[in-house]
C-alpha atoms as a PDB file:
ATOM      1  CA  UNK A   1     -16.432  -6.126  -6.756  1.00  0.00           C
ATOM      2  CA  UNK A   2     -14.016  -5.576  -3.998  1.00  0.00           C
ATOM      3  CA  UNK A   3     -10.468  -6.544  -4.460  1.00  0.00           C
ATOM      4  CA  UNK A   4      -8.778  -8.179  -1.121  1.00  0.00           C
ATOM      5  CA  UNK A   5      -5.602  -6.615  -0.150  1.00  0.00           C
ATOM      6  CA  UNK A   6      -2.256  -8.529   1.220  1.00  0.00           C
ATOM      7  CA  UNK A   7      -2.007  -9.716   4.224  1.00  0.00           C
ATOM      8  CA  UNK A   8       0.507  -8.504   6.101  1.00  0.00           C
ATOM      9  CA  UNK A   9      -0.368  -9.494   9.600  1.00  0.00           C
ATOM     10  CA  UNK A  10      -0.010  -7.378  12.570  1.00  0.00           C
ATOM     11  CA  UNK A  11       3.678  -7.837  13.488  1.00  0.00           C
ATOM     12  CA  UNK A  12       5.600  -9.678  11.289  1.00  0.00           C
ATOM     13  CA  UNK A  13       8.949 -11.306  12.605  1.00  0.00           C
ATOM     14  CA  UNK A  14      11.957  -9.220  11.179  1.00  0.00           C
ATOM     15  CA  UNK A  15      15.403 -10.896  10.473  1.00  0.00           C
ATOM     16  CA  UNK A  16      18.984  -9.431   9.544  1.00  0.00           C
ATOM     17  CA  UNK A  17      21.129 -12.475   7.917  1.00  0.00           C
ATOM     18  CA  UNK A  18      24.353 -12.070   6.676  1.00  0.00           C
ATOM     19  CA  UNK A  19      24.794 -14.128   3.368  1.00  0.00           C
ATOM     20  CA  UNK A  20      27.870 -15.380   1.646  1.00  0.00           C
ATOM     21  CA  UNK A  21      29.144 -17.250  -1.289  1.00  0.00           C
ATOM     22  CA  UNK A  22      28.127 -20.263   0.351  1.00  0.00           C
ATOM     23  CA  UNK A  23      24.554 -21.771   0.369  1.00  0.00           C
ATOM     24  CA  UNK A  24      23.510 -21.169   4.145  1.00  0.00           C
ATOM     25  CA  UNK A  25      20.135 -21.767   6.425  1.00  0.00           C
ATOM     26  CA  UNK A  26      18.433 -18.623   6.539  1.00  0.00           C
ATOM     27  CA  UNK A  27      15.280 -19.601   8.414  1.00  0.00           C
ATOM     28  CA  UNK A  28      13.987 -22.537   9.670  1.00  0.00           C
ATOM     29  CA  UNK A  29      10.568 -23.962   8.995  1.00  0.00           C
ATOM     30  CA  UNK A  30       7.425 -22.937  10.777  1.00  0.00           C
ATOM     31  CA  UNK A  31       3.789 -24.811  10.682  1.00  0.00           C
ATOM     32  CA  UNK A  32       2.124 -21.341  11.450  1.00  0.00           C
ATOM     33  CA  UNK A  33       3.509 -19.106   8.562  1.00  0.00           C
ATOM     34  CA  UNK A  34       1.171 -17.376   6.122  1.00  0.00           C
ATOM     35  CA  UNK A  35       3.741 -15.197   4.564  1.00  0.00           C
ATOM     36  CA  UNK A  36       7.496 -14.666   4.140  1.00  0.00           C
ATOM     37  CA  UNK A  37       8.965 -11.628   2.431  1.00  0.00           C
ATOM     38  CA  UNK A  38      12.896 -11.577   1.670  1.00  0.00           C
ATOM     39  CA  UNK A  39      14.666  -8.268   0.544  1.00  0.00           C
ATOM     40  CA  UNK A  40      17.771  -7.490  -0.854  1.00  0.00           C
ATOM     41  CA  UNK A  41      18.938  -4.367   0.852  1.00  0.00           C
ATOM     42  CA  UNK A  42      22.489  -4.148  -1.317  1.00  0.00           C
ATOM     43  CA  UNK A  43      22.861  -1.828  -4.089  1.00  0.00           C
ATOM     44  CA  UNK A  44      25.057  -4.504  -6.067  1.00  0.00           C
ATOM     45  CA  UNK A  45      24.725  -7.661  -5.063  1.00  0.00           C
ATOM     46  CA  UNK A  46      22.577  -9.941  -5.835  1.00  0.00           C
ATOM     47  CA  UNK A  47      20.922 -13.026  -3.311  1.00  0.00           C
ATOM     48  CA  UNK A  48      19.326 -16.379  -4.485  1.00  0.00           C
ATOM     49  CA  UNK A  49      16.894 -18.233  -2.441  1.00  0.00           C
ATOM     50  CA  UNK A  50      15.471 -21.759  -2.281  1.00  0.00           C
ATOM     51  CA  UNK A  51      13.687 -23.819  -0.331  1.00  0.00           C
ATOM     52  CA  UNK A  52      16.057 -26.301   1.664  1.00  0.00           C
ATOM     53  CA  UNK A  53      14.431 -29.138   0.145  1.00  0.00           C
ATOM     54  CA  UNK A  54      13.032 -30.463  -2.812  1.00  0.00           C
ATOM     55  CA  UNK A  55      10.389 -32.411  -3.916  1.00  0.00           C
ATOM     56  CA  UNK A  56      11.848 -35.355  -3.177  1.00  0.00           C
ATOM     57  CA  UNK A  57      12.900 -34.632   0.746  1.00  0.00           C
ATOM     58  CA  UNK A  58      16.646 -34.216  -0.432  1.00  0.00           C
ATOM     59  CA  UNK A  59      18.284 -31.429   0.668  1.00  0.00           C
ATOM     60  CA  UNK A  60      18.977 -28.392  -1.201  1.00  0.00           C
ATOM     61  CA  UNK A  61      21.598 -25.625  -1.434  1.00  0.00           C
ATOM     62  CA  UNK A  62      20.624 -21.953  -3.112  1.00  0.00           C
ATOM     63  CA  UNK A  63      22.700 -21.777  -6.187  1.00  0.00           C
ATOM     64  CA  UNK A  64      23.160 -18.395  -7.864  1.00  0.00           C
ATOM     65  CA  UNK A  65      21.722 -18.798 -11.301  1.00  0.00           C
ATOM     66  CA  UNK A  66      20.978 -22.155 -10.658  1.00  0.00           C
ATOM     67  CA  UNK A  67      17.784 -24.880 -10.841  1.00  0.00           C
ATOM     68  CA  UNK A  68      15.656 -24.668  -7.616  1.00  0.00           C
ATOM     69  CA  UNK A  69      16.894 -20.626  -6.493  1.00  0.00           C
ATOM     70  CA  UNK A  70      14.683 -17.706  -7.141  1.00  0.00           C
ATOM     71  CA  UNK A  71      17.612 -14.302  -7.673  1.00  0.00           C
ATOM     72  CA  UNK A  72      16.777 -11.428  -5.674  1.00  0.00           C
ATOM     73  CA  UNK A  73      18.115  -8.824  -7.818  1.00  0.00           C
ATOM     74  CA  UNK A  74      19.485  -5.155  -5.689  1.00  0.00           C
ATOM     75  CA  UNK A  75      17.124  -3.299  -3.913  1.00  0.00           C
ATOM     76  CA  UNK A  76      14.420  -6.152  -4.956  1.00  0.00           C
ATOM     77  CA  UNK A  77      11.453  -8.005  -2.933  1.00  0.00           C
ATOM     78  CA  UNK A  78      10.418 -11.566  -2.803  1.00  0.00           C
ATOM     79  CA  UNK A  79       7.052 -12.347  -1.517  1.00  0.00           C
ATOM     80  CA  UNK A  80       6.217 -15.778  -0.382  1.00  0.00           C
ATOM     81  CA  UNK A  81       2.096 -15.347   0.610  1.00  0.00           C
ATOM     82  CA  UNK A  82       0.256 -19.199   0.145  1.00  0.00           C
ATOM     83  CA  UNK A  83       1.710 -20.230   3.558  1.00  0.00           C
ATOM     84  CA  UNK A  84       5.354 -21.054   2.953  1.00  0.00           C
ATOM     85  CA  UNK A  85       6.211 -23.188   5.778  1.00  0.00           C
ATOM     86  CA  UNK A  86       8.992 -25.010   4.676  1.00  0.00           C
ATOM     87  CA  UNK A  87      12.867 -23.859   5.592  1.00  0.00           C
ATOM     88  CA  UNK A  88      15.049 -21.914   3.123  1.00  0.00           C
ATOM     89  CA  UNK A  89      18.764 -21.483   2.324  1.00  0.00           C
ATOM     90  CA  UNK A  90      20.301 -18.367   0.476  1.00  0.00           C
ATOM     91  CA  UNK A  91      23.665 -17.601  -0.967  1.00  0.00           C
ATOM     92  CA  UNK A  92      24.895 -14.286  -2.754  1.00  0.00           C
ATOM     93  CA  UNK A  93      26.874 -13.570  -5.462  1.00  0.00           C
ATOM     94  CA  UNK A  94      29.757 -11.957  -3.533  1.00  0.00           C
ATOM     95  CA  UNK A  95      31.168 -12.354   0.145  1.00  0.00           C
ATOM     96  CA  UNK A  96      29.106  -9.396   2.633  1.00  0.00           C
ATOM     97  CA  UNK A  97      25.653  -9.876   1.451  1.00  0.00           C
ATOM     98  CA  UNK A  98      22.637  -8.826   3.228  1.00  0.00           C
ATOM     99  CA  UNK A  99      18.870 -10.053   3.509  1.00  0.00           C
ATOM    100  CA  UNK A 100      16.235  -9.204   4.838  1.00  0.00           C
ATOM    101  CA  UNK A 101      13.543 -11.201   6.249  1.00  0.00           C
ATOM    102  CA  UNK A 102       9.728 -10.311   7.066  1.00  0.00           C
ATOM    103  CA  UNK A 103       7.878 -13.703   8.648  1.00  0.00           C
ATOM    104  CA  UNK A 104       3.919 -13.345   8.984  1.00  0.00           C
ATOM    105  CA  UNK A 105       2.453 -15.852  11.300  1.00  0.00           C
END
Protein backbone atom coordinates (compact mmCIF):
# COMPACT_ATOMS: atom_id res chain seq x y z
CA UNK A 1 0.00 0.00 0.00
CA UNK A 2 1.31 3.34 -0.93
CA UNK A 3 0.71 6.23 1.32
CA UNK A 4 -0.10 9.70 -0.67
CA UNK A 5 1.98 12.53 0.39
CA UNK A 6 0.74 16.40 0.93
CA UNK A 7 0.14 18.42 -1.54
CA UNK A 8 1.96 21.25 -1.62
CA UNK A 9 1.50 22.56 -5.09
CA UNK A 10 4.13 24.00 -7.19
CA UNK A 11 4.29 27.62 -5.98
CA UNK A 12 2.33 28.42 -3.25
CA UNK A 13 1.37 32.20 -2.64
CA UNK A 14 3.52 33.54 0.37
CA UNK A 15 2.16 36.35 2.70
CA UNK A 16 3.86 38.54 5.56
CA UNK A 17 0.85 40.05 7.84
CA UNK A 18 1.42 41.99 10.67
CA UNK A 19 -1.12 41.02 13.49
CA UNK A 20 -2.28 42.91 16.51
CA UNK A 21 -4.48 42.79 19.50
CA UNK A 22 -7.25 43.40 17.32
CA UNK A 23 -9.15 40.74 15.22
CA UNK A 24 -8.02 41.74 11.56
CA UNK A 25 -8.61 40.26 7.76
CA UNK A 26 -5.72 38.30 7.00
CA UNK A 27 -6.72 36.87 3.63
CA UNK A 28 -9.52 37.03 1.63
CA UNK A 29 -11.44 34.12 0.20
CA UNK A 30 -10.50 32.26 -2.92
CA UNK A 31 -12.78 29.56 -4.99
CA UNK A 32 -9.45 27.91 -6.25
CA UNK A 33 -7.61 27.10 -2.90
CA UNK A 34 -6.63 23.54 -2.01
CA UNK A 35 -4.47 24.43 0.88
CA UNK A 36 -3.58 27.21 3.33
CA UNK A 37 -0.73 26.93 5.81
CA UNK A 38 -0.35 29.78 8.60
CA UNK A 39 2.90 30.01 10.78
CA UNK A 40 3.78 31.69 13.71
CA UNK A 41 7.27 32.94 13.19
CA UNK A 42 7.53 34.70 16.96
CA UNK A 43 9.35 33.10 19.66
CA UNK A 44 6.65 34.40 22.29
CA UNK A 45 3.70 35.27 21.01
CA UNK A 46 1.08 33.53 20.29
CA UNK A 47 -1.68 34.09 17.02
CA UNK A 48 -5.36 32.81 16.85
CA UNK A 49 -7.10 32.23 13.66
CA UNK A 50 -10.69 31.83 12.45
CA UNK A 51 -12.57 31.78 9.68
CA UNK A 52 -14.36 35.27 9.11
CA UNK A 53 -17.59 33.68 9.25
CA UNK A 54 -19.58 31.23 10.84
CA UNK A 55 -21.99 28.84 10.15
CA UNK A 56 -24.56 31.02 10.09
CA UNK A 57 -23.04 33.81 7.46
CA UNK A 58 -22.39 36.21 10.52
CA UNK A 59 -19.28 37.60 10.74
CA UNK A 60 -16.56 36.59 12.93
CA UNK A 61 -13.59 38.10 14.79
CA UNK A 62 -10.41 35.69 15.95
CA UNK A 63 -10.53 35.76 19.67
CA UNK A 64 -7.47 34.60 21.59
CA UNK A 65 -8.64 31.68 23.63
CA UNK A 66 -11.89 32.06 22.41
CA UNK A 67 -14.97 29.85 20.59
CA UNK A 68 -14.45 29.75 16.76
CA UNK A 69 -10.15 30.57 16.83
CA UNK A 70 -7.67 27.83 16.41
CA UNK A 71 -4.09 29.31 18.74
CA UNK A 72 -1.03 29.10 16.85
CA UNK A 73 1.29 28.58 19.59
CA UNK A 74 5.42 30.11 18.87
CA UNK A 75 7.26 28.73 16.25
CA UNK A 76 3.97 26.50 15.40
CA UNK A 77 2.16 25.47 11.94
CA UNK A 78 -1.42 25.37 10.97
CA UNK A 79 -2.36 23.42 7.99
CA UNK A 80 -5.61 23.99 6.30
CA UNK A 81 -5.51 21.02 3.25
CA UNK A 82 -9.57 20.00 2.31
CA UNK A 83 -9.80 23.20 0.18
CA UNK A 84 -10.28 26.06 2.61
CA UNK A 85 -11.77 28.67 0.55
CA UNK A 86 -13.41 30.75 2.84
CA UNK A 87 -11.66 34.22 4.30
CA UNK A 88 -9.94 34.35 7.71
CA UNK A 89 -9.21 36.92 10.45
CA UNK A 90 -6.31 36.61 13.09
CA UNK A 91 -5.42 38.49 16.20
CA UNK A 92 -2.34 37.92 18.63
CA UNK A 93 -1.89 37.99 22.03
CA UNK A 94 0.37 41.08 22.14
CA UNK A 95 0.80 44.26 19.82
CA UNK A 96 3.88 43.28 16.86
CA UNK A 97 2.80 39.89 15.91
CA UNK A 98 3.77 38.12 12.87
CA UNK A 99 2.18 35.39 10.47
CA UNK A 100 2.93 33.74 7.99
CA UNK A 101 0.90 32.65 5.18
CA UNK A 102 1.46 29.74 2.48
CA UNK A 103 -1.80 29.71 -0.13
CA UNK A 104 -1.86 26.53 -2.55
CA UNK A 105 -4.08 27.03 -5.49
Amino acid sequence: MTVGSPFYGPNPVNYAVAVGTSSIAVIGANSNRKQLIFHNPHGTFQIAVCCAQDSTGANQPAVMNGKGSFVILPLSTLIFDQQPTSAFNAISNNAGGQLTIFEVL
